[in-house]
C-alpha atoms as a PDB file:
ATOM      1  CA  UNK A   1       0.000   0.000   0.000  1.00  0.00           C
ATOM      2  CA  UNK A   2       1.212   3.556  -0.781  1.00  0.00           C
ATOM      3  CA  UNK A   3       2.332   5.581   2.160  1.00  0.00           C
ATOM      4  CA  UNK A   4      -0.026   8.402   2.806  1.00  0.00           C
ATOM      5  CA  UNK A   5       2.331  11.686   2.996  1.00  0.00           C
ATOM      6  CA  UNK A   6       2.137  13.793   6.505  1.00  0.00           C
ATOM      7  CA  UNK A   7       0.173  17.063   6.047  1.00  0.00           C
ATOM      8  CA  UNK A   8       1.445  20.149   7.544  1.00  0.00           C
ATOM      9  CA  UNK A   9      -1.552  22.794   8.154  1.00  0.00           C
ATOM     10  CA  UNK A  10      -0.053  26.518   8.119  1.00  0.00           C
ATOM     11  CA  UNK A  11      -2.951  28.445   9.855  1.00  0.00           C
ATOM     12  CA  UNK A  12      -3.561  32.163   9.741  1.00  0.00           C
ATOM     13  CA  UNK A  13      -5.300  34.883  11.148  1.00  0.00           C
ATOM     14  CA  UNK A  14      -5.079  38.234   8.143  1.00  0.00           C
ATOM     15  CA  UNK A  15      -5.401  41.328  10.011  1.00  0.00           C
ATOM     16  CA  UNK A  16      -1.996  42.033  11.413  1.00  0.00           C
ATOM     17  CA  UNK A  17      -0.674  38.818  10.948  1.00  0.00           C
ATOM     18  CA  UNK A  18      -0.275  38.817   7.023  1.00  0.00           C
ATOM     19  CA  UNK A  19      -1.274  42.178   6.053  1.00  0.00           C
ATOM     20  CA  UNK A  20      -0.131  45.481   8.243  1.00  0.00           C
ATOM     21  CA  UNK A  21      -3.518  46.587   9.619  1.00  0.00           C
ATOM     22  CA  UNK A  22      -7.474  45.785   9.370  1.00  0.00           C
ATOM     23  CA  UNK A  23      -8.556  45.177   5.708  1.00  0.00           C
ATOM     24  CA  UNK A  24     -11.354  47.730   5.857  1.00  0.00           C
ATOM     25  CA  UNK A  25      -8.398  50.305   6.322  1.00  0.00           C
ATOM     26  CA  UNK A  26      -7.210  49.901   2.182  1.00  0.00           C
ATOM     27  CA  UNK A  27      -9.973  51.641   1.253  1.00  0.00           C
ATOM     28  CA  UNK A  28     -13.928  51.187   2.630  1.00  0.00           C
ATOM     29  CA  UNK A  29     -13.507  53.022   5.391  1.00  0.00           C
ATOM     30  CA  UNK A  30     -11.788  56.064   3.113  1.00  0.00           C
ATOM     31  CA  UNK A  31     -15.134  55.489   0.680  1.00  0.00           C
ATOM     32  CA  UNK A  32     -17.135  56.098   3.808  1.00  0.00           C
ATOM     33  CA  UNK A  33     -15.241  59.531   4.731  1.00  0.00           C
ATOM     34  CA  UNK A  34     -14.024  58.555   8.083  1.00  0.00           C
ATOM     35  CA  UNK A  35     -10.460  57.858   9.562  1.00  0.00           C
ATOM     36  CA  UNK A  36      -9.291  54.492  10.790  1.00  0.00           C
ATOM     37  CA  UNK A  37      -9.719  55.713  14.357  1.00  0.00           C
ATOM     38  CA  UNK A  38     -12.981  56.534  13.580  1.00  0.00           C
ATOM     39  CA  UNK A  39     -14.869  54.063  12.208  1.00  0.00           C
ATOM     40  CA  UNK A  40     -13.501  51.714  14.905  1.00  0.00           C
ATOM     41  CA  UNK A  41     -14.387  53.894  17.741  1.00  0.00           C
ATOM     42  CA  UNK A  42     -17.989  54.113  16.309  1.00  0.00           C
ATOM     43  CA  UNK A  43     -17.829  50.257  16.181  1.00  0.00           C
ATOM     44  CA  UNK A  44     -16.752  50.201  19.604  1.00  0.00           C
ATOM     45  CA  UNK A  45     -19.521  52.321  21.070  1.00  0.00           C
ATOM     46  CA  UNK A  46     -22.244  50.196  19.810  1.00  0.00           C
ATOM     47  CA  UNK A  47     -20.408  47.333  20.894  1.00  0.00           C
ATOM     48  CA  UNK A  48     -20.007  47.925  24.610  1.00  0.00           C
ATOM     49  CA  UNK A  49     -22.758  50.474  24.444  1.00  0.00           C
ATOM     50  CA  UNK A  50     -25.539  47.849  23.619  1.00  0.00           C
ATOM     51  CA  UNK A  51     -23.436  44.397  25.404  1.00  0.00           C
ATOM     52  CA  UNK A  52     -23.291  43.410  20.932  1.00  0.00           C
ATOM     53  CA  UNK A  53     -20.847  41.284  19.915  1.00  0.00           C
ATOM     54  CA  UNK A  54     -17.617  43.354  18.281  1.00  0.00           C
ATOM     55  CA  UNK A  55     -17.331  41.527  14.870  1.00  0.00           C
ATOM     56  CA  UNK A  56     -21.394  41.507  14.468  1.00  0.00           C
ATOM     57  CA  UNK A  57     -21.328  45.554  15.560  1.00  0.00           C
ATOM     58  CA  UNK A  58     -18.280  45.825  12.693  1.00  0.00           C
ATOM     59  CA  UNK A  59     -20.385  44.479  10.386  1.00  0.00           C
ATOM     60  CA  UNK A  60     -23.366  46.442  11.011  1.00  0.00           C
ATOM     61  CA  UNK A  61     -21.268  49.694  10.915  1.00  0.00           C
ATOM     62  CA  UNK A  62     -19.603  48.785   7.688  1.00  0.00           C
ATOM     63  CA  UNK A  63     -23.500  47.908   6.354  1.00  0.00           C
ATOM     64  CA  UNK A  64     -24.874  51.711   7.722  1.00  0.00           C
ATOM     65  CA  UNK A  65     -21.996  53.719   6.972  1.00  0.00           C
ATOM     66  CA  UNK A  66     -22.145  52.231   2.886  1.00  0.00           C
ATOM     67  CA  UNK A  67     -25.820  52.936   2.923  1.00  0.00           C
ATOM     68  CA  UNK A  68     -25.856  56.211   4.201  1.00  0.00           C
ATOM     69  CA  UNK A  69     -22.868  56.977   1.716  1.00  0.00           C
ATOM     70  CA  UNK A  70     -24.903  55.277  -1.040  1.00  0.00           C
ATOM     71  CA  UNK A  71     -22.004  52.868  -1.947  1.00  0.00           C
ATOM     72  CA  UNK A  72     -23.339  49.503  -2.907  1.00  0.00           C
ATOM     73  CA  UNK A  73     -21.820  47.236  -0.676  1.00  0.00           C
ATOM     74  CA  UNK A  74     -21.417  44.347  -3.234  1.00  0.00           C
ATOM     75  CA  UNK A  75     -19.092  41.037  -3.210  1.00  0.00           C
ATOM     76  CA  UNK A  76     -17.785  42.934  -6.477  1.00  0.00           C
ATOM     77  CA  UNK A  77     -16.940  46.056  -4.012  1.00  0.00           C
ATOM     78  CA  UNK A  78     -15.539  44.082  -1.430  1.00  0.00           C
ATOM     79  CA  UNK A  79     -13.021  42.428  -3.780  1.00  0.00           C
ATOM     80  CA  UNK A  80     -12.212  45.380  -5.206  1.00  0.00           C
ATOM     81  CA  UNK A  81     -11.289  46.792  -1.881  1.00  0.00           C
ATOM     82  CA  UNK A  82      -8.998  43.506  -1.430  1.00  0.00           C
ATOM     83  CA  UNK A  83      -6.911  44.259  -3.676  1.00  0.00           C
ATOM     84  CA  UNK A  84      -5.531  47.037  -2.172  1.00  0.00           C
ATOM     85  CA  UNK A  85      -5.073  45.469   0.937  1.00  0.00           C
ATOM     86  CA  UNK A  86      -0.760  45.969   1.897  1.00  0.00           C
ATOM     87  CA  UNK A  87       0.449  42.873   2.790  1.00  0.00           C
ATOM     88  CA  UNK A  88       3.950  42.681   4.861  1.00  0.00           C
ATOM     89  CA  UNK A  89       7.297  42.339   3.316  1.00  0.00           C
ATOM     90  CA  UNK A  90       7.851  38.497   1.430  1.00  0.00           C
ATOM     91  CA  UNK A  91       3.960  37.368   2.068  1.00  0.00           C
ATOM     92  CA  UNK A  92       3.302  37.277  -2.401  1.00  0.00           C
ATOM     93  CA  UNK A  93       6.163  35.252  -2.448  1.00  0.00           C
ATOM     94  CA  UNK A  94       6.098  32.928   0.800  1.00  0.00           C
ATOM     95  CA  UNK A  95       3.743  30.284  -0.049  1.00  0.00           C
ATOM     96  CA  UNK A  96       5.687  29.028  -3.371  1.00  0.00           C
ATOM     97  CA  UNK A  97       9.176  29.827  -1.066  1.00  0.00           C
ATOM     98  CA  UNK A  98       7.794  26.800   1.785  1.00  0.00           C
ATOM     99  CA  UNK A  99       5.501  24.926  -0.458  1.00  0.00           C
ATOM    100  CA  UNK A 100       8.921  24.036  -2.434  1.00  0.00           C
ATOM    101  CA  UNK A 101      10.553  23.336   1.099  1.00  0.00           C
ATOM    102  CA  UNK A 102       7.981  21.174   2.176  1.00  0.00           C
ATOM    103  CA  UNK A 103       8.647  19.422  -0.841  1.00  0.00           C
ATOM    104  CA  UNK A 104      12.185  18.720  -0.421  1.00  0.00           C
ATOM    105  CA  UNK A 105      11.114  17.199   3.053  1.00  0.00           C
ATOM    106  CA  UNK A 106       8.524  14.922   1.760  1.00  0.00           C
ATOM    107  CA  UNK A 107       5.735  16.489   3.194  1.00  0.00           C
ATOM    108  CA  UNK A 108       2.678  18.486   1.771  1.00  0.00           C
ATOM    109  CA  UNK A 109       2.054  21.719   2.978  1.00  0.00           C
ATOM    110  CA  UNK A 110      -1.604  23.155   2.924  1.00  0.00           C
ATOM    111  CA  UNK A 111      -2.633  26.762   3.921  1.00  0.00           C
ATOM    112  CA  UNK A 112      -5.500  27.858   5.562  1.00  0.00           C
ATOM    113  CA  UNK A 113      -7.169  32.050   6.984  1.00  0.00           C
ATOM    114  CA  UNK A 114      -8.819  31.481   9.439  1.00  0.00           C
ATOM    115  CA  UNK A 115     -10.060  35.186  10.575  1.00  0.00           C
ATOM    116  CA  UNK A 116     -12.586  37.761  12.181  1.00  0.00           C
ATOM    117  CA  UNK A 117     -12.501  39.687   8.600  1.00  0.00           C
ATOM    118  CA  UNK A 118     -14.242  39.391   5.769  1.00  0.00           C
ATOM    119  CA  UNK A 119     -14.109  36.699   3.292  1.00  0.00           C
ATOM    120  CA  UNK A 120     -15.254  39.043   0.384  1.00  0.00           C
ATOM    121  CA  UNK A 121     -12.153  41.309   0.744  1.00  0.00           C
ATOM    122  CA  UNK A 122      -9.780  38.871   1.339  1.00  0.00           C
ATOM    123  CA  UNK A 123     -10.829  37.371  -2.016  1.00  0.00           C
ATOM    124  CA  UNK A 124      -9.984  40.459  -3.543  1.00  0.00           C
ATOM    125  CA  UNK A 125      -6.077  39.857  -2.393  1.00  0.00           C
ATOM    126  CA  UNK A 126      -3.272  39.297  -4.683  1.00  0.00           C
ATOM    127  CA  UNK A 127      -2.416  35.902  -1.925  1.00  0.00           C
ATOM    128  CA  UNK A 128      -6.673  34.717  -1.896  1.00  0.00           C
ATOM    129  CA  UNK A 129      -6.021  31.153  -4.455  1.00  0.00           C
ATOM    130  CA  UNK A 130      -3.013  30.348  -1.721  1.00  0.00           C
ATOM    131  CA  UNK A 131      -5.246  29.113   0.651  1.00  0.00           C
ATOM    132  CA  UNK A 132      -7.020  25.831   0.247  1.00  0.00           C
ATOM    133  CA  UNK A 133     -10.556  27.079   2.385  1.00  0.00           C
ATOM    134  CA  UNK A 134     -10.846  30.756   3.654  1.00  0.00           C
ATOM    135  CA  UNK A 135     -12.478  30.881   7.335  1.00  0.00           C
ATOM    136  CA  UNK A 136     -14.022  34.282   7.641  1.00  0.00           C
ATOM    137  CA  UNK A 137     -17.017  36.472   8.092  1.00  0.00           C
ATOM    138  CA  UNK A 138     -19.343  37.097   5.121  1.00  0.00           C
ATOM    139  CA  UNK A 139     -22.146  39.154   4.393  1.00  0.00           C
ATOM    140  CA  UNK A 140     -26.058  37.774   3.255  1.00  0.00           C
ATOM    141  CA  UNK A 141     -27.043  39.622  -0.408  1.00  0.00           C
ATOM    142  CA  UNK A 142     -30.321  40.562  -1.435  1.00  0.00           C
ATOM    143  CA  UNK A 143     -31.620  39.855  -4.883  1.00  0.00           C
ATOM    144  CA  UNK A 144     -29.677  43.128  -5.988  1.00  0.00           C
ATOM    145  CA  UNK A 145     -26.861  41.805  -4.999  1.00  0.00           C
ATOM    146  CA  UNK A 146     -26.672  44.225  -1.940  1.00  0.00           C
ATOM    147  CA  UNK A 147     -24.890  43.030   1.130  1.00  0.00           C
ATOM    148  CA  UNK A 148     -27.937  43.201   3.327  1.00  0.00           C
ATOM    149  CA  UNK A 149     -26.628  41.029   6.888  1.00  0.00           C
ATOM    150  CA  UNK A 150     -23.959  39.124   8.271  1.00  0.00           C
ATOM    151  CA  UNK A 151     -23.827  35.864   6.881  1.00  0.00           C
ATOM    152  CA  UNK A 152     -21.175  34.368   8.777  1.00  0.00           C
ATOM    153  CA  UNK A 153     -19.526  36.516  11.924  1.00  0.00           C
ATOM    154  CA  UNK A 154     -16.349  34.572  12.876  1.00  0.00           C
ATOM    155  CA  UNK A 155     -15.182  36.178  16.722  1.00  0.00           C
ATOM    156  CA  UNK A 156     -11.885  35.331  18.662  1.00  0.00           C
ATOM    157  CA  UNK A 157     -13.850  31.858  19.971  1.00  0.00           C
ATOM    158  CA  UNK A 158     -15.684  30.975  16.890  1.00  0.00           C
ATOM    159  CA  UNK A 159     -12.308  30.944  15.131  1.00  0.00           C
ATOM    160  CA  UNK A 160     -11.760  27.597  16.980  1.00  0.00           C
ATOM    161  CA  UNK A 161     -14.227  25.319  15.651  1.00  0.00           C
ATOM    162  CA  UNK A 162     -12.522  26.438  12.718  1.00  0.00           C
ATOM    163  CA  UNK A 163      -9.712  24.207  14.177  1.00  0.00           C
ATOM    164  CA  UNK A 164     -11.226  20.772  14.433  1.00  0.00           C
ATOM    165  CA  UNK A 165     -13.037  21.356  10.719  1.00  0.00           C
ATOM    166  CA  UNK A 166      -9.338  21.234   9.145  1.00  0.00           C
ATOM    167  CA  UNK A 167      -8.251  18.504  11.584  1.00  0.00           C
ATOM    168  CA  UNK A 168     -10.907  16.622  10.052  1.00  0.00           C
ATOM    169  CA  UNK A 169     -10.807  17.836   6.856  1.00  0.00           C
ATOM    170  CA  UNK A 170     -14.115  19.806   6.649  1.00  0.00           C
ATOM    171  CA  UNK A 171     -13.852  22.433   4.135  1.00  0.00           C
ATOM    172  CA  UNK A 172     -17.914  23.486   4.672  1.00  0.00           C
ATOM    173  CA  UNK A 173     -18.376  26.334   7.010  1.00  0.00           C
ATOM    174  CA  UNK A 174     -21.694  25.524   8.177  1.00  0.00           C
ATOM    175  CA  UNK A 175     -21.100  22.185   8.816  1.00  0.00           C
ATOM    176  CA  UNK A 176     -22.165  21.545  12.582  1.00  0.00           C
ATOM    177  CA  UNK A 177     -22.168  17.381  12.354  1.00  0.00           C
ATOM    178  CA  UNK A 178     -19.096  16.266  10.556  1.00  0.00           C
ATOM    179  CA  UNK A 179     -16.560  18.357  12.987  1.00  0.00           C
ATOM    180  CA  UNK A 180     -18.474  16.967  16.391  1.00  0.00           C
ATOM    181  CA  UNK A 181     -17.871  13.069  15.664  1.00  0.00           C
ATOM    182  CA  UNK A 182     -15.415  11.483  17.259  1.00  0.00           C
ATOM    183  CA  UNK A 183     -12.084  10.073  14.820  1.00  0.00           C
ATOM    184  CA  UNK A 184      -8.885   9.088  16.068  1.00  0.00           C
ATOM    185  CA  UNK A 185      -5.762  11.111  15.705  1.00  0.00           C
ATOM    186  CA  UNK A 186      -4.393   8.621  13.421  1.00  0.00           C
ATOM    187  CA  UNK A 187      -7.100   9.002  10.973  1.00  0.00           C
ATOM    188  CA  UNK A 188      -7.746  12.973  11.093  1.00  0.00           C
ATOM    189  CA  UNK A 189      -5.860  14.341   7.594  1.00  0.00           C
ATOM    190  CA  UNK A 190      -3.617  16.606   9.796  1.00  0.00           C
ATOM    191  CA  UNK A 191      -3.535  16.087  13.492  1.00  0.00           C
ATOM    192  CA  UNK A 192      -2.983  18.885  15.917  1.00  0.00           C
ATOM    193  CA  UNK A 193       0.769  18.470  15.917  1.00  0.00           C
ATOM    194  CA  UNK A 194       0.967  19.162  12.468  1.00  0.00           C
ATOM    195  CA  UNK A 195      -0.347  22.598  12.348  1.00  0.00           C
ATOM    196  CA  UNK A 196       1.094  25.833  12.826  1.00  0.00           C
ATOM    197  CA  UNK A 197      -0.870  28.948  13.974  1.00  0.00           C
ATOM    198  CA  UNK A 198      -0.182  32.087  13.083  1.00  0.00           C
ATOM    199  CA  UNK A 199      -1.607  35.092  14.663  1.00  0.00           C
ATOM    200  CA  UNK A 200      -0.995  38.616  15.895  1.00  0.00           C
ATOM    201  CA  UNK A 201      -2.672  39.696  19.060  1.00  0.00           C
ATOM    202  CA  UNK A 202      -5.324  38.912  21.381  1.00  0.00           C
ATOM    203  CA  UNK A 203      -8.111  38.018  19.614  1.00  0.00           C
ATOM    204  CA  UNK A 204      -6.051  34.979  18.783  1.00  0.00           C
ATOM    205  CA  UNK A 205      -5.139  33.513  21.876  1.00  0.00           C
ATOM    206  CA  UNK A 206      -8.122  30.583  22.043  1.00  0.00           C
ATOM    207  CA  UNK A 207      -6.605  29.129  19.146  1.00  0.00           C
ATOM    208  CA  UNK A 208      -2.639  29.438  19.816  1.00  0.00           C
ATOM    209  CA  UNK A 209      -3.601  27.665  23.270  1.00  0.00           C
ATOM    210  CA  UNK A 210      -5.843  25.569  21.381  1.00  0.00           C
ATOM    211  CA  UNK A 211      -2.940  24.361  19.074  1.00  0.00           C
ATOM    212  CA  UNK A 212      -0.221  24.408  21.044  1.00  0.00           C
ATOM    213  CA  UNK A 213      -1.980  22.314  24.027  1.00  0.00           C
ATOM    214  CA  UNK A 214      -2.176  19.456  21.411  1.00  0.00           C
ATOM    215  CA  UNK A 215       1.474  19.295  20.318  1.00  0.00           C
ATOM    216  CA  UNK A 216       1.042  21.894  17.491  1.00  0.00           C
ATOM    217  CA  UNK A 217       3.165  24.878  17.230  1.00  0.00           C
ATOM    218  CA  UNK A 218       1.973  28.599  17.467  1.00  0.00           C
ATOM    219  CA  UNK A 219       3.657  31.960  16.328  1.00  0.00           C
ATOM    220  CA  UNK A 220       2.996  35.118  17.583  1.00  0.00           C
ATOM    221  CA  UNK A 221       4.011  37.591  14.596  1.00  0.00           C
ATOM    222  CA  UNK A 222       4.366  41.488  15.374  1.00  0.00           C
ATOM    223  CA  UNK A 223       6.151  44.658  13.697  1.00  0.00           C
ATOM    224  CA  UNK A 224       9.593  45.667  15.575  1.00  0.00           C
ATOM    225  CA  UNK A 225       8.670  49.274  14.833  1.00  0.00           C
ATOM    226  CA  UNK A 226       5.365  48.867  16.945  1.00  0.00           C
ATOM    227  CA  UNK A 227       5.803  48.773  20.414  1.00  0.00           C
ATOM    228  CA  UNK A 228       2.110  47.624  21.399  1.00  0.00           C
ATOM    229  CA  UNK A 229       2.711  44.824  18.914  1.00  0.00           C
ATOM    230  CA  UNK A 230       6.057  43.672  20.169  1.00  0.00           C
ATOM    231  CA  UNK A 231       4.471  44.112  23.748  1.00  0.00           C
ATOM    232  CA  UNK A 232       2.033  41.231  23.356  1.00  0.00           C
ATOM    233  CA  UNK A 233       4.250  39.664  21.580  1.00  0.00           C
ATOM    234  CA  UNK A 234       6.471  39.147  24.418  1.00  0.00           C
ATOM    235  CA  UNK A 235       3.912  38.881  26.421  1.00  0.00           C
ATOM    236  CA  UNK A 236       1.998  35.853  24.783  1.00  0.00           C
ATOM    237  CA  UNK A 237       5.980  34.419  24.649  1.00  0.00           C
ATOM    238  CA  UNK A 238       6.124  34.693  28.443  1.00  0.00           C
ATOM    239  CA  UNK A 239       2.373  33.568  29.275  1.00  0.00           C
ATOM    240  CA  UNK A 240       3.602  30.524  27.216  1.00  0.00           C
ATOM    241  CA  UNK A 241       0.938  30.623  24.939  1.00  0.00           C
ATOM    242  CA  UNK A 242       2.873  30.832  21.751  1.00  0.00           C
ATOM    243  CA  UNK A 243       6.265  28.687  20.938  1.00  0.00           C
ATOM    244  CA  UNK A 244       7.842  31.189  19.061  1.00  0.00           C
ATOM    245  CA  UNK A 245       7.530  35.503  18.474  1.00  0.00           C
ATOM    246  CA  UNK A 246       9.173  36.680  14.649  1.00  0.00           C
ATOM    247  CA  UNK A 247       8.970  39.698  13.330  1.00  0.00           C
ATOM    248  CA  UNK A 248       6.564  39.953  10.163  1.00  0.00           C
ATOM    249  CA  UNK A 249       8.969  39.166   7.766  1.00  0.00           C
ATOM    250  CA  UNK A 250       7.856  36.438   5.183  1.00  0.00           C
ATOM    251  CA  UNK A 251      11.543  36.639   3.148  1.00  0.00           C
ATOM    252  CA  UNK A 252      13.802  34.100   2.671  1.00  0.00           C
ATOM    253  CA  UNK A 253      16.292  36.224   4.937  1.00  0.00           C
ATOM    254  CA  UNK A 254      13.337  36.187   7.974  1.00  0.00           C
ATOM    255  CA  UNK A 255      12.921  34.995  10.740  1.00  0.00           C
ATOM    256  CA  UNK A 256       9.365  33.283  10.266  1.00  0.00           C
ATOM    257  CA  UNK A 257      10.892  31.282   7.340  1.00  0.00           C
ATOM    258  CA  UNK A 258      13.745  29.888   9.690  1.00  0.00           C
ATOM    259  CA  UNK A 259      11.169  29.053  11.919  1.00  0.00           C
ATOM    260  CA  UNK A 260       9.032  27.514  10.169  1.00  0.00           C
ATOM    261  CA  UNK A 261      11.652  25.529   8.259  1.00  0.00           C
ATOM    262  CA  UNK A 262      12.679  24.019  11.715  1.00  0.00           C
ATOM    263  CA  UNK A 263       9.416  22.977  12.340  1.00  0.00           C
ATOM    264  CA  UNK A 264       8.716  21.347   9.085  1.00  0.00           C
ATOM    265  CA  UNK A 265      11.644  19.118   9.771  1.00  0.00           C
ATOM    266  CA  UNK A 266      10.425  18.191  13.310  1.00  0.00           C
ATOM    267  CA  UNK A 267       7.384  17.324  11.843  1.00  0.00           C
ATOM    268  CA  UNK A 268       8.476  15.535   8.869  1.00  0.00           C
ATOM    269  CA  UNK A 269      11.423  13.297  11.143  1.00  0.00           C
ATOM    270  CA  UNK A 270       8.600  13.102  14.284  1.00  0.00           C
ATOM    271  CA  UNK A 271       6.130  11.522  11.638  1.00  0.00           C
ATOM    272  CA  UNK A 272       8.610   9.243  10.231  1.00  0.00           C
ATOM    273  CA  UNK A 273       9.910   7.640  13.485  1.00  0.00           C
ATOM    274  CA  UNK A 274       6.198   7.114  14.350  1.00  0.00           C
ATOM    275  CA  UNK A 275       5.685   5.180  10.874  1.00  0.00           C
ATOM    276  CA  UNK A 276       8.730   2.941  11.683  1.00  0.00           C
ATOM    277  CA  UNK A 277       7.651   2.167  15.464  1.00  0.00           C
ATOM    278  CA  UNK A 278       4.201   1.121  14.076  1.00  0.00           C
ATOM    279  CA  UNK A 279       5.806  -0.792  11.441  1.00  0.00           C
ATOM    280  CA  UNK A 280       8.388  -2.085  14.229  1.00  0.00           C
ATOM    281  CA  UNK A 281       5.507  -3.569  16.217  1.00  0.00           C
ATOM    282  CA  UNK A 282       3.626  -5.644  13.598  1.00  0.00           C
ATOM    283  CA  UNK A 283       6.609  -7.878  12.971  1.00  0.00           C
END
């Protein structure tokens, strides 16, 4: 029988992680004549001002604010405003750069976003037919076409179930069956230890505890020249809820890629030894 080949999961959050602020700063929230500052202070207030969920109170804003500007908030006009969307340094280039290393190691690397923004936009990116399924928020349209309500609103614990669906190898994101029956590790498509998680802040702690309490490996990326980002950075490092803090640097020369290299080859060498103990005992 052909030897099924180990699956590494690279898991990311988009906001801050992969691109260098919120995706609704690259241009909706300039077509709604507001600052950054803003548009997330008005989300905030009807947040905490009405006990509403943050992502769901987003939403709504982004929904009002395009209706009172009378900007048809289409999956057209989302794209669109993905594709100006600025991505840190080496990010266009990463995914051929450690697909080809995974390669070399035998293994097969898949990549998934997994994110509290919005599908739509990231779409619109230069990096959207990287990832094999896009977890995000989406909007509901209206026979115009007209974003009319959230569809999907994907918060800092609803990004987990996002988790076990790739564990398992559920690409559908309504699916509320398939991801709650019970498999064994050895026949999940990528088990916890062979994912890596990265994310930027906060918002992604459930799931860098998530991972890294099952043998998987979590990165905490941030931007030296912020010091609120390299804060919780070190902070997350210290908590010990992340194995590793790089600066967001997807080149060759970074530090993520060095990383992430290292942990490939644990993988690969962790997977192989496990193949020749279970081979070991049948004889």
């Amino acid at each position: 029988m052909k030897r099924k080949k180990t699956i590494i999961a690279l898991i990311y959050d988009f906001d801050g992680t992969l691109s260098t602020a919120n995706m609704q700063e690259f241009g909706f929230i300039q077509a709604i004549g507001k600052s950054p500052s803003e548009f997330w202070s008005m989300c905030n207030n009807i947040a905490d001002g009405q006990e509403m969920n943050h992502v769901l109170a987003y939403m709504k804003c982004m929904l009002d604010e395009a209706k009172k500007c009378d900007i048809p908030l289409t999956k057209d006009s989302l794209v669109g405003f993905g594709r100006d969307v600025e991505l840190y340094n080496g990010v266009r280039e990463w995914f051929a750069l450690i697909n080809e290393y995974g390669k070399k190691k035998g293994v097969i690397i898949e990549h998934y976003i997994n994110s509290s923004g919005i599908t739509e936009i990231i779409d619109g990116t230069p990096i959207a037919r990287e990832f094999k399924k896009i977890f995000a928020c989406s909007f509901l349209y209206d026979a115009s076409g007209i974003a009319s309500w959230p569809a999907v609103a994907v918060d800092y614990t609803a990004k987990t179930q996002f988790l076990f669906k790739i564990t398992k190898g559920i690409l559908d994101i309504t699916d509320s069956k398939l991801v709650n029956d019970s498999r064994k590790d050895e026949d999940k498509p990528i088990p916890f230890p062979n994912m890596i998680y990265f994310g930027d802040g906060q918002t992604d702690v459930p799931c860098m505890k998530i991972v890294k309490m099952f043998g998987g490996n979590a990165i905490a990326v941030y931007q030296k020249q912020n010091e609120k980002m390299s804060r919780t950075a070190r902070e997350l490092l210290k908590q010990d809820r992340v194995n590793f803090i790089c600066n967001a640097d997807y080149s060759a020369d970074g530090e993520i890629y060095k990383v992430v290299c290292t942990i490939i080859d644990k993988i690969a060498a962790e997977n192989e030894y496990d193949r020749l103990r279970r081979s070991n005992s049948k004889r």
